[in-house]
Protein backbone atom coordinates (compact mmCIF):
# COMPACT_ATOMS: atom_id res chain seq x y z
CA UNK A 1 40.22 -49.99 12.40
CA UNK A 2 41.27 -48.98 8.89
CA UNK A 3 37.98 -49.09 7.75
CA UNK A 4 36.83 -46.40 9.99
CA UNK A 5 40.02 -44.48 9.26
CA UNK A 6 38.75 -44.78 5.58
CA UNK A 7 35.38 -43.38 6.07
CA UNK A 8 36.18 -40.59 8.58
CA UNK A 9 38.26 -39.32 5.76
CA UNK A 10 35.74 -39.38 3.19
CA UNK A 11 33.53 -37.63 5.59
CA UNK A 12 36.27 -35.32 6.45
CA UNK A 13 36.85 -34.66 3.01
CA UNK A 14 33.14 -34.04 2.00
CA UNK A 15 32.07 -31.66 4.59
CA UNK A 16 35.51 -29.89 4.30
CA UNK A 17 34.43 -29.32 0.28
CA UNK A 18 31.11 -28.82 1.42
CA UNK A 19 32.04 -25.84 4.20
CA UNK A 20 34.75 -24.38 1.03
CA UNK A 21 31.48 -24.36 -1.52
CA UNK A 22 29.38 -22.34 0.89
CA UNK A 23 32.19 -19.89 1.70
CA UNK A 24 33.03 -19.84 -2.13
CA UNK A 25 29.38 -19.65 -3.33
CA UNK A 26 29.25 -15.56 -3.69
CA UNK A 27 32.78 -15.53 -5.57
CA UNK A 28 31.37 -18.52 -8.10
CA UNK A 29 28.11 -16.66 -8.72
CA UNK A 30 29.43 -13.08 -9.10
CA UNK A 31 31.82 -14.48 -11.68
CA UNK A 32 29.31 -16.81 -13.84
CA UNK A 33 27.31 -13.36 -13.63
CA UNK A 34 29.47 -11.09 -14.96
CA UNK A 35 30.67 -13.33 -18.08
CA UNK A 36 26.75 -13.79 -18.59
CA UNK A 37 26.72 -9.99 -18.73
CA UNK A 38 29.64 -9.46 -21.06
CA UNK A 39 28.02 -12.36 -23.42
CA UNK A 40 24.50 -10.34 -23.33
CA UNK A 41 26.04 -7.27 -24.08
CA UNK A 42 28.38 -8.85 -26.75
CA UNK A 43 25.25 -10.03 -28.90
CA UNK A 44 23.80 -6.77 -28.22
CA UNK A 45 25.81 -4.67 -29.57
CA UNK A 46 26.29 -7.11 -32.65
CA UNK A 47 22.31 -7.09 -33.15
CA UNK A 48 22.59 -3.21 -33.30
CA UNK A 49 25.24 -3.18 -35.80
CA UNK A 50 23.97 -5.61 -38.12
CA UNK A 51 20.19 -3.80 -37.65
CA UNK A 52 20.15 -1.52 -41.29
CA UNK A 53 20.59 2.29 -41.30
CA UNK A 54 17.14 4.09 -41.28
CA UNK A 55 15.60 4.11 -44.78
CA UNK A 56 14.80 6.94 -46.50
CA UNK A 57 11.05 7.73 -47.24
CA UNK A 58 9.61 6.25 -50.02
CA UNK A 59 12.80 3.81 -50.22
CA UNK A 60 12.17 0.59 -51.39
CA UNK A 61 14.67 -2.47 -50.74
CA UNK A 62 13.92 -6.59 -50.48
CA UNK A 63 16.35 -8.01 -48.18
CA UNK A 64 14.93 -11.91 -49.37
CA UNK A 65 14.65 -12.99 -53.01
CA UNK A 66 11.63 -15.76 -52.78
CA UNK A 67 12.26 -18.96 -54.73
CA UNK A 68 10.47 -19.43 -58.12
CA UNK A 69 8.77 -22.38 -58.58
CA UNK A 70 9.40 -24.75 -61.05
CA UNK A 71 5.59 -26.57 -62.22
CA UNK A 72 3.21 -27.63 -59.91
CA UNK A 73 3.48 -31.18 -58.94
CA UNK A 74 0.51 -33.07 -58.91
CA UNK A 75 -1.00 -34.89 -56.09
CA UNK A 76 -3.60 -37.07 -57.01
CA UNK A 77 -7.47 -35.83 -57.40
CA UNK A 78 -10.01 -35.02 -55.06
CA UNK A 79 -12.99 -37.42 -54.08
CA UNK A 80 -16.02 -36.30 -52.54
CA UNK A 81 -17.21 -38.37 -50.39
CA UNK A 82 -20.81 -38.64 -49.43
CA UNK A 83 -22.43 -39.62 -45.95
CA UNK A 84 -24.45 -42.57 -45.55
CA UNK A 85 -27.37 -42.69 -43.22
């Protein structure tokens, strides 16, 4: 007898979460939504203020400094090979 006391409480207990998910659903969603929302427009509006104020014409600036290489290194040299028939 207690084990079917046992497991009509589990399945009391699951359908009981089950029903309180459904009904909750709307509340769950509507909140993940709007803190998706405030995190879009968060990185939004830090994009726009790190984009650069509008250049002037004929204004010249390099945002990246390319590395300078030291020597070539070398490989080993090329062989041709050549098909036999």
């Amino acid at each position: 007898m207690a084990f079917i006391k046992t497991i009509l409480i589990i399945l009391l207990i699951y359908f009981g979460l089950k029903f309180l998910l459904k009904l909750a659903s709307p509340y769950i969603m509507r909140y993940i939504q709007k803190k998706a929302g405030q995190k879009f427009e968060d990185m939004f509006s830090h994009m726009q203020g790190a984009q650069p104020q509008q250049k002037k014409e004929g204004e010249i600036t390099i945002d990246k400094i390319p590395k300078q290489k030291s020597g070539s290194k070398p490989v080993g040299e090329y062989v041709d090979f050549e098909e036999i028939d």
